[in-house]
PDB file of N, CA and C in Angstrom:
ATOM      1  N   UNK A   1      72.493 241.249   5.150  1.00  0.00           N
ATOM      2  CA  UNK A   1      72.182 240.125   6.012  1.00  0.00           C
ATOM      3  C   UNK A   1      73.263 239.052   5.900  1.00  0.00           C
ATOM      4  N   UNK A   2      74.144 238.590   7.409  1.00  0.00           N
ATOM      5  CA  UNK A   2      74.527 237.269   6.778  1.00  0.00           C
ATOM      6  C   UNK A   2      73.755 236.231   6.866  1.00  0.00           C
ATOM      7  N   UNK A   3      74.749 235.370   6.162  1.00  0.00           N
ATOM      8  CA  UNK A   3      74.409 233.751   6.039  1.00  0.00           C
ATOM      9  C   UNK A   3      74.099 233.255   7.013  1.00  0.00           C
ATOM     10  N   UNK A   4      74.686 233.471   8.035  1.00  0.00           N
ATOM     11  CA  UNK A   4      75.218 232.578   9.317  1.00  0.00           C
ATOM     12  C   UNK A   4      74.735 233.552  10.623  1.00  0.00           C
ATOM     13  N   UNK A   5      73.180 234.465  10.455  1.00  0.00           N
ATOM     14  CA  UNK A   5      73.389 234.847  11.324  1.00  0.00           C
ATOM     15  C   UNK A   5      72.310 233.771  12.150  1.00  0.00           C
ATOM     16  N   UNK A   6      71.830 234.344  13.630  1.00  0.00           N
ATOM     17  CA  UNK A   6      71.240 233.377  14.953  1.00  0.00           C
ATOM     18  C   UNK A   6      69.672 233.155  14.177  1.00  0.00           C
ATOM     19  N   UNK A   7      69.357 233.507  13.477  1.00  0.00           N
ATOM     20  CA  UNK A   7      67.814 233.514  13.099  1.00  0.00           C
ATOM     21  C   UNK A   7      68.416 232.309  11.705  1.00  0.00           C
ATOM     22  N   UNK A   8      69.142 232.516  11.106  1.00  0.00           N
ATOM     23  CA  UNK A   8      69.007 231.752   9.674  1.00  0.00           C
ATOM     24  C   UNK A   8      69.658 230.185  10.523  1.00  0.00           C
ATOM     25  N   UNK A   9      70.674 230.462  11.730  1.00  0.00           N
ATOM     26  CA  UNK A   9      71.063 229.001  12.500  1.00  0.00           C
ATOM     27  C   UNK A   9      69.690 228.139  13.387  1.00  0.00           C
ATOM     28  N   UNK A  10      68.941 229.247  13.439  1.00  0.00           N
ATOM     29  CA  UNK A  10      67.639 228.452  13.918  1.00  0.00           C
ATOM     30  C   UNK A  10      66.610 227.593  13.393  1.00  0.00           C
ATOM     31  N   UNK A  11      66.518 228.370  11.980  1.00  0.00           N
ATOM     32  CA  UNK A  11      65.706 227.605  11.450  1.00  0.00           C
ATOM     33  C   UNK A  11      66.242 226.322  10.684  1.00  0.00           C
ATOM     34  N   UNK A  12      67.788 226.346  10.414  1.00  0.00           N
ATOM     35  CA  UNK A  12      68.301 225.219   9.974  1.00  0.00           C
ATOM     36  C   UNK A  12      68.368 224.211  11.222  1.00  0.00           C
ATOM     37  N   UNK A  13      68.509 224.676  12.166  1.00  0.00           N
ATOM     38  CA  UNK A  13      67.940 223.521  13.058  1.00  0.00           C
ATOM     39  C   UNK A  13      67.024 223.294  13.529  1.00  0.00           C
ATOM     40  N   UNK A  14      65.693 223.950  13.217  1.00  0.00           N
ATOM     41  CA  UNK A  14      64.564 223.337  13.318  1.00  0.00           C
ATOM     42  C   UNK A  14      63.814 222.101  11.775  1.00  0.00           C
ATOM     43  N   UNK A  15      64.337 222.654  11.265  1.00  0.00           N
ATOM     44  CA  UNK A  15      64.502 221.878   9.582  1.00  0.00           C
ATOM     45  C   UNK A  15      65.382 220.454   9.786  1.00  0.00           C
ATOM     46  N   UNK A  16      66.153 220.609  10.454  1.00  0.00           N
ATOM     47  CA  UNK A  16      67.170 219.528  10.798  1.00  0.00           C
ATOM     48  C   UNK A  16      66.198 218.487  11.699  1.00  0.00           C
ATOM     49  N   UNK A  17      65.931 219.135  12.949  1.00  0.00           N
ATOM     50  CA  UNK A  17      65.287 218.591  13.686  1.00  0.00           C
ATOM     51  C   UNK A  17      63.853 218.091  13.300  1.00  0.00           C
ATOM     52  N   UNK A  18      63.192 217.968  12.787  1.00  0.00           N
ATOM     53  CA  UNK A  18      61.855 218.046  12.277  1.00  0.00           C
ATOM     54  C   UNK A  18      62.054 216.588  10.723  1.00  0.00           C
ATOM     55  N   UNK A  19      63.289 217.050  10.156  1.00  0.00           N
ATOM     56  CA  UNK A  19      63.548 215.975   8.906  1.00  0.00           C
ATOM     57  C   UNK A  19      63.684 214.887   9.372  1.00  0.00           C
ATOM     58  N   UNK A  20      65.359 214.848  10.730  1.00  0.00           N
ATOM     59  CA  UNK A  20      65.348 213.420  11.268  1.00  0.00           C
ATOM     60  C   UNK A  20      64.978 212.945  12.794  1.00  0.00           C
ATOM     61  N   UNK A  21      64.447 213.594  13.642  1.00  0.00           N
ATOM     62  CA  UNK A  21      63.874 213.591  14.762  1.00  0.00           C
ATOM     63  C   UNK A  21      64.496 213.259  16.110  1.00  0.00           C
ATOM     64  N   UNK A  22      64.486 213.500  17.094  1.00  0.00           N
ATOM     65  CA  UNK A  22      65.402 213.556  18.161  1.00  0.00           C
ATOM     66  C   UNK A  22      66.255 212.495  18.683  1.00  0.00           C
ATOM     67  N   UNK A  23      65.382 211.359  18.171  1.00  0.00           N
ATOM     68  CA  UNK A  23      66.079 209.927  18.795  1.00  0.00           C
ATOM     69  C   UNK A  23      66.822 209.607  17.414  1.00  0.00           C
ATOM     70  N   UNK A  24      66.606 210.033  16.179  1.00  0.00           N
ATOM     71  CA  UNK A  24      67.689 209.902  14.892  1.00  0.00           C
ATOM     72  C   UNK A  24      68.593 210.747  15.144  1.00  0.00           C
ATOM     73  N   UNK A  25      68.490 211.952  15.284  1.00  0.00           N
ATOM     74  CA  UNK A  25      69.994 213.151  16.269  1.00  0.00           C
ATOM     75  C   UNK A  25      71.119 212.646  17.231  1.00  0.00           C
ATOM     76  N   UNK A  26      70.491 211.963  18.481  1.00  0.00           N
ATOM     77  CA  UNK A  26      71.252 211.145  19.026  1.00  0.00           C
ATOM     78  C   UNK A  26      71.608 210.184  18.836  1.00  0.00           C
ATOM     79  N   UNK A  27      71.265 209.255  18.038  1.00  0.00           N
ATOM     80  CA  UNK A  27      72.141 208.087  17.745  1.00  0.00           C
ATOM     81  C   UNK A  27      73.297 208.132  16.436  1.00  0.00           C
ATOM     82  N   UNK A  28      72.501 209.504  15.744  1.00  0.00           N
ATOM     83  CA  UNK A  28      73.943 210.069  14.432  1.00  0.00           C
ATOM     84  C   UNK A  28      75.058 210.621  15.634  1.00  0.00           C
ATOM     85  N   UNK A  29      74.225 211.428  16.451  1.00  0.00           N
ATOM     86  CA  UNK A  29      75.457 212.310  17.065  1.00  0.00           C
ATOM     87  C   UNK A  29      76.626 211.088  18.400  1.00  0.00           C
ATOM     88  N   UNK A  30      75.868 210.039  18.686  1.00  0.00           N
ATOM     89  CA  UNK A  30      76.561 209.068  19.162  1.00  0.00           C
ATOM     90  C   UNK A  30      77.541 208.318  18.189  1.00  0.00           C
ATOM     91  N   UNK A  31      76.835 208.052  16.911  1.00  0.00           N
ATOM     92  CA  UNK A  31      77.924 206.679  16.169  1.00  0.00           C
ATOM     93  C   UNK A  31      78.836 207.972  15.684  1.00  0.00           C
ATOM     94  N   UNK A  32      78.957 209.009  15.006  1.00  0.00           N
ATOM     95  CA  UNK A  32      79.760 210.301  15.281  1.00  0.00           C
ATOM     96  C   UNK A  32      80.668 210.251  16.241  1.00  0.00           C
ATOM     97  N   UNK A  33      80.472 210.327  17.180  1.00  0.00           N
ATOM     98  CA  UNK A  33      81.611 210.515  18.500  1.00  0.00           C
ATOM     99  C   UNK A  33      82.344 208.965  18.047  1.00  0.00           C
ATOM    100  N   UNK A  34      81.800 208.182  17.972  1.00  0.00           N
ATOM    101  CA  UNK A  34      82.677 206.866  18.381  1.00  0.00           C
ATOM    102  C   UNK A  34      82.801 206.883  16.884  1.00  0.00           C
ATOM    103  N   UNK A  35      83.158 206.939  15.486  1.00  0.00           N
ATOM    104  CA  UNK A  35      84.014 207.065  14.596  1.00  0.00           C
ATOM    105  C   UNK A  35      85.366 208.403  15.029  1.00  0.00           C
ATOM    106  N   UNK A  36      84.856 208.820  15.658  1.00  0.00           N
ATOM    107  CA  UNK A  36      86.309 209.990  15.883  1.00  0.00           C
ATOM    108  C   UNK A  36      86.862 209.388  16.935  1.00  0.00           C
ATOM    109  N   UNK A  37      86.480 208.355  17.855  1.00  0.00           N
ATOM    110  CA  UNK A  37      87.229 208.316  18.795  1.00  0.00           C
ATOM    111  C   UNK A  37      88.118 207.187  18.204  1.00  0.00           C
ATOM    112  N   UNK A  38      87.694 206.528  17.740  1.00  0.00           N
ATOM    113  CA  UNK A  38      88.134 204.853  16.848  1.00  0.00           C
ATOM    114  C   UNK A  38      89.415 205.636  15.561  1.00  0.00           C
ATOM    115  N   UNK A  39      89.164 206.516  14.981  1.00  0.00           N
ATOM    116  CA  UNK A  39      90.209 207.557  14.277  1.00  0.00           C
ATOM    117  C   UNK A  39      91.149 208.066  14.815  1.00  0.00           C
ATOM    118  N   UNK A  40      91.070 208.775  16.245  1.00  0.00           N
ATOM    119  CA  UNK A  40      91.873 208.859  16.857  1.00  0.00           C
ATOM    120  C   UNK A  40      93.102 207.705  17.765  1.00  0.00           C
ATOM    121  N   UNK A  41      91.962 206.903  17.760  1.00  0.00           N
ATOM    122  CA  UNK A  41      92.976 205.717  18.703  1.00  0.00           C
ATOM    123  C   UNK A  41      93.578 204.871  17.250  1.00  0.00           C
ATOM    124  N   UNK A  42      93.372 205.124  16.402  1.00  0.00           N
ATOM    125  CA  UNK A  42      93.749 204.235  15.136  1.00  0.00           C
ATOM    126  C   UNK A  42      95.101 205.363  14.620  1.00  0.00           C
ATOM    127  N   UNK A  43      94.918 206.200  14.827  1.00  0.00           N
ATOM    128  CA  UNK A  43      96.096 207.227  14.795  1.00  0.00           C
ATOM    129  C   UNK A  43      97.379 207.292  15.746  1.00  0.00           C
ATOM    130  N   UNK A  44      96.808 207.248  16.853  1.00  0.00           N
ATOM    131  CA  UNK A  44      98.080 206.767  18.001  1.00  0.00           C
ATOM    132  C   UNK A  44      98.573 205.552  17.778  1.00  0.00           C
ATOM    133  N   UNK A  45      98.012 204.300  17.544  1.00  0.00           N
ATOM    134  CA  UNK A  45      98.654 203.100  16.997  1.00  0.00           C
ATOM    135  C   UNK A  45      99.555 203.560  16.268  1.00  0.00           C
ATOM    136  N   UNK A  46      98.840 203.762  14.868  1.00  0.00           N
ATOM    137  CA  UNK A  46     100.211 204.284  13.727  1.00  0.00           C
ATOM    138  C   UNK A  46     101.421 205.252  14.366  1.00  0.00           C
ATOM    139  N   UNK A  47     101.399 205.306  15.064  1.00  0.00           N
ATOM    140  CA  UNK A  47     102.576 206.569  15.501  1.00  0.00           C
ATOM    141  C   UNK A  47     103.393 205.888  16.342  1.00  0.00           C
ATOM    142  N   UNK A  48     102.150 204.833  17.085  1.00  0.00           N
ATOM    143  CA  UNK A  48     103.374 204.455  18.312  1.00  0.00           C
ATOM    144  C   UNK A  48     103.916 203.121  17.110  1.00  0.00           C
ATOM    145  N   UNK A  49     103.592 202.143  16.221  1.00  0.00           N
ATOM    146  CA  UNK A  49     103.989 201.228  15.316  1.00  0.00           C
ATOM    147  C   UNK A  49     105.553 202.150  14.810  1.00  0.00           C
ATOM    148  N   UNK A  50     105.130 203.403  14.179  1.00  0.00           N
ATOM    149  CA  UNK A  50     106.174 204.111  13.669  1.00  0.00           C
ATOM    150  C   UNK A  50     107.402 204.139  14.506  1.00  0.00           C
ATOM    151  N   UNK A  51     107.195 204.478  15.950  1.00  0.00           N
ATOM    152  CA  UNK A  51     108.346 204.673  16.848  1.00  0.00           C
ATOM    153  C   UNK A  51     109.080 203.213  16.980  1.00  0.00           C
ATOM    154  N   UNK A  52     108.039 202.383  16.928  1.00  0.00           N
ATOM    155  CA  UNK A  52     108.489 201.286  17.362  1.00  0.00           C
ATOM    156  C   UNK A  52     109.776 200.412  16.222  1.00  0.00           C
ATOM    157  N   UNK A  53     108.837 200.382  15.358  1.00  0.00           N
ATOM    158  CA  UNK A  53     110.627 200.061  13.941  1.00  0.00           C
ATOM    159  C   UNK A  53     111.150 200.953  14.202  1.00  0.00           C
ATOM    160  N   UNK A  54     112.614 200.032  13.959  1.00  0.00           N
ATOM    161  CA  UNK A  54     113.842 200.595  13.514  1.00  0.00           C
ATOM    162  C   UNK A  54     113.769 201.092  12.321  1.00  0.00           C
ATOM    163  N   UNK A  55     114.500 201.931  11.942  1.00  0.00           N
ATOM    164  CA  UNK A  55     114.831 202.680  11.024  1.00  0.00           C
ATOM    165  C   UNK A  55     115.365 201.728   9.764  1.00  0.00           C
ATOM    166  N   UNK A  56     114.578 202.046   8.536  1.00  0.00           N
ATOM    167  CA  UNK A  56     115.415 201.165   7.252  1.00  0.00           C
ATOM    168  C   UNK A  56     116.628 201.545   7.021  1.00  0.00           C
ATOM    169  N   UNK A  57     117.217 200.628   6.509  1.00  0.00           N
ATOM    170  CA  UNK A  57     118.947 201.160   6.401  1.00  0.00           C
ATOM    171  C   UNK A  57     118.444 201.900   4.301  1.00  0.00           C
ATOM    172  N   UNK A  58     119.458 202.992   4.528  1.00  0.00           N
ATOM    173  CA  UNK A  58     119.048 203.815   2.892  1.00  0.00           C
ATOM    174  C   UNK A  58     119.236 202.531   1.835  1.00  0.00           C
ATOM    175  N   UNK A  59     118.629 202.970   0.898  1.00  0.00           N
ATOM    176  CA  UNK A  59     119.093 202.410  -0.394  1.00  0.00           C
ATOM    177  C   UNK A  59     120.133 202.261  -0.962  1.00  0.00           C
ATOM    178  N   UNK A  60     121.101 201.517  -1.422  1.00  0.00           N
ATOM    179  CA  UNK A  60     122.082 201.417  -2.560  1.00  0.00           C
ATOM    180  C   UNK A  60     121.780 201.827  -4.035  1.00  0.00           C
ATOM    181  N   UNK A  61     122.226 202.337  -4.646  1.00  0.00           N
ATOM    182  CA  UNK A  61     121.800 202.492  -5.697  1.00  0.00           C
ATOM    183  C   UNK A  61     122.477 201.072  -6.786  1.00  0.00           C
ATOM    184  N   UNK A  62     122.121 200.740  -7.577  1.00  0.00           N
ATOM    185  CA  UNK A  62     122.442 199.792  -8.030  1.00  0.00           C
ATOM    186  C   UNK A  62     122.247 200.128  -9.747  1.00  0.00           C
ATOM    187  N   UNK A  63     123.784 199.537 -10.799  1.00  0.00           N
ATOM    188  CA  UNK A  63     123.667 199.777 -12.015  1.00  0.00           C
ATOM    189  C   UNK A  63     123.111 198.681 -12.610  1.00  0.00           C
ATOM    190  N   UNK A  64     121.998 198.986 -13.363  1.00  0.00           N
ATOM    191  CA  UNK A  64     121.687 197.797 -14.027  1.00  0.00           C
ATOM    192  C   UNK A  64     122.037 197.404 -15.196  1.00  0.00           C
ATOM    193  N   UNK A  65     122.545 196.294 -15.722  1.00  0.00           N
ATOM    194  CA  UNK A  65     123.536 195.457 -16.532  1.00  0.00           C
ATOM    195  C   UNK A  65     122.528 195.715 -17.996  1.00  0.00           C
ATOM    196  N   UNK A  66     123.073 196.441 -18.829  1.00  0.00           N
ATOM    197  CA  UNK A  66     122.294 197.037 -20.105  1.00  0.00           C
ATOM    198  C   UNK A  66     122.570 195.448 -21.020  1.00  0.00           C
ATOM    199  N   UNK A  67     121.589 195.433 -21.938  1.00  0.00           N
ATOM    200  CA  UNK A  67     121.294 193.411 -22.635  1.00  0.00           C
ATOM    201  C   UNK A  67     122.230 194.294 -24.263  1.00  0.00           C
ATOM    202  N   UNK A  68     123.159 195.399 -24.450  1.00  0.00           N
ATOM    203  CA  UNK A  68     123.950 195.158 -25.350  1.00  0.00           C
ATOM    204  C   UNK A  68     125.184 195.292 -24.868  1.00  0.00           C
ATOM    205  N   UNK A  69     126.506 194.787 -25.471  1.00  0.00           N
ATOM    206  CA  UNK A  69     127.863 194.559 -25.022  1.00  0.00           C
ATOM    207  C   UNK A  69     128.028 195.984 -24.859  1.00  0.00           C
ATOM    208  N   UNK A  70     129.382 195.888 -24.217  1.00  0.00           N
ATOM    209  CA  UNK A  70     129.680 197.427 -24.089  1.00  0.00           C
ATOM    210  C   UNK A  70     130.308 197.927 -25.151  1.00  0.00           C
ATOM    211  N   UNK A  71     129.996 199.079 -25.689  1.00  0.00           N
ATOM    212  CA  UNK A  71     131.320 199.369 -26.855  1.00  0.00           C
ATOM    213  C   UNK A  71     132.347 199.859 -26.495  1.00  0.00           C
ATOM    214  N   UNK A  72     133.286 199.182 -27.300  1.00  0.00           N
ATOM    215  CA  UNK A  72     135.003 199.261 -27.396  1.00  0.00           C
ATOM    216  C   UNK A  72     135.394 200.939 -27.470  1.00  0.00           C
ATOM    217  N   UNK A  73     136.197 201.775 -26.721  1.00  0.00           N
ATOM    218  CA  UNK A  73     136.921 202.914 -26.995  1.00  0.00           C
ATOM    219  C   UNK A  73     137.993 202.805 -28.128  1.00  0.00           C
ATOM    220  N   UNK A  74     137.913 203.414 -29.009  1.00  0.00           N
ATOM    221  CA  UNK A  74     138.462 203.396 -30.180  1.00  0.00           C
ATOM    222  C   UNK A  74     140.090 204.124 -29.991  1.00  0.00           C
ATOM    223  N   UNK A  75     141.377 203.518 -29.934  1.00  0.00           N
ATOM    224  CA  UNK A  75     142.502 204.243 -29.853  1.00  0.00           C
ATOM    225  C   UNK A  75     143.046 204.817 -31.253  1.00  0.00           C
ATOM    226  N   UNK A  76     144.018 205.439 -30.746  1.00  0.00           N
ATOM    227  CA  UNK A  76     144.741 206.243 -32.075  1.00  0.00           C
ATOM    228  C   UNK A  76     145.184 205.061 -33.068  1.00  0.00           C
ATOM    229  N   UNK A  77     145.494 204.148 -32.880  1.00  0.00           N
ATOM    230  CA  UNK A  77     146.221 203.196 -34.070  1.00  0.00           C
ATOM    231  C   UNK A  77     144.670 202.682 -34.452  1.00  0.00           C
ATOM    232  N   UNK A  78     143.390 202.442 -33.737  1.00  0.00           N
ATOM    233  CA  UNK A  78     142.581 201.860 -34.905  1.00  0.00           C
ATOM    234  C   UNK A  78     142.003 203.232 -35.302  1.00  0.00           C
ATOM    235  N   UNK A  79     142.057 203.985 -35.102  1.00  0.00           N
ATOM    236  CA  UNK A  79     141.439 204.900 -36.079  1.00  0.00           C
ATOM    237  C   UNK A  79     142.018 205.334 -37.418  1.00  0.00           C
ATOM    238  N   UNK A  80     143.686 204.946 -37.144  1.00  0.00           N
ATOM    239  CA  UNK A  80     144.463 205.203 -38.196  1.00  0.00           C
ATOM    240  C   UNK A  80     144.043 203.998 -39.129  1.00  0.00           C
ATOM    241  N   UNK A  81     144.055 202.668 -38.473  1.00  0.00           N
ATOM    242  CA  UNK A  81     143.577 202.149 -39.401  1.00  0.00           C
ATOM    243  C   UNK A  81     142.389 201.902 -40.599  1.00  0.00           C
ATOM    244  N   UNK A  82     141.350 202.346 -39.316  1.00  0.00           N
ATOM    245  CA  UNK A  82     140.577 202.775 -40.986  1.00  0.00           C
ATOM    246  C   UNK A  82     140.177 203.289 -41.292  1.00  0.00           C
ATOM    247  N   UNK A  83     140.685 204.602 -41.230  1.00  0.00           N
ATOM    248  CA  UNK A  83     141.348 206.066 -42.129  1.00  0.00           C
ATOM    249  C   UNK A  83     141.771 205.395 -43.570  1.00  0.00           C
ATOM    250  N   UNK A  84     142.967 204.558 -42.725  1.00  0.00           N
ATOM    251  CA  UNK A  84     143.759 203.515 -44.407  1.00  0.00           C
ATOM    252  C   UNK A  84     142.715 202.726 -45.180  1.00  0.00           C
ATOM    253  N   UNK A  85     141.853 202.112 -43.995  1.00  0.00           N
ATOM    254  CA  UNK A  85     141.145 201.356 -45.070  1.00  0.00           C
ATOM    255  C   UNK A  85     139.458 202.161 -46.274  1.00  0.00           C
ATOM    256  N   UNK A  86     139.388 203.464 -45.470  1.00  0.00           N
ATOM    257  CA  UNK A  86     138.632 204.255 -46.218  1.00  0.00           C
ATOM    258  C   UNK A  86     139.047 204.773 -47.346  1.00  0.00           C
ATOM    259  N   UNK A  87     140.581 205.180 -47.168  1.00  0.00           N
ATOM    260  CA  UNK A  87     141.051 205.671 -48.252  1.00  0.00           C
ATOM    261  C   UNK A  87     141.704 204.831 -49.369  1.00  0.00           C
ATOM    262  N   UNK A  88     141.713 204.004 -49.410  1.00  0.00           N
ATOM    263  CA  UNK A  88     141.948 202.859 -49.998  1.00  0.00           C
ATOM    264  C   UNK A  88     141.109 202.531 -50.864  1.00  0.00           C
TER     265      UNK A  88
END
């Protein structure tokens, strides 16, 4: 047997019908329509808003300034130097 066949869709809508009653059916199945229609027209806004800006210009990337000094590259004469002063 399925789930979903014409006898098991009947009695869920007589169960339906019977819980909230015909004039509660139509006014769910009315404020229903007009949330989808209010979704939909709230959707075309956003799209036509979208078309309507211009385009952001991209990002820059930007380095941010680190809070210790930079360290010094060490050349061949100070390393010689304290080489001397280690061995010393």
């Amino acid at each position: 047997m399925d789930l979903f066949s014409p006898r098991h869709l009947l009695i869920i809508l007589l169960v339906v019908l019977v819980v909230f009653g015909t004039k509660k059916l139509r006014t769910i199945g009315s404020d229903l329509g007009q949330a989808v229609r209010g979704f939909k027209e709230s959707m075309r806004e956003g799209e036509r808003d979208a078309t309507d800006l211009p385009p952001e210009p991209p990002l820059e990337a930007k380095q941010i300034p680190s809070d210790k000094p930079a360290e010094k590259t060490t050349t061949a004469s100070q390393a010689e130097k304290t080489a001397e002063k280690t061995t010393v």
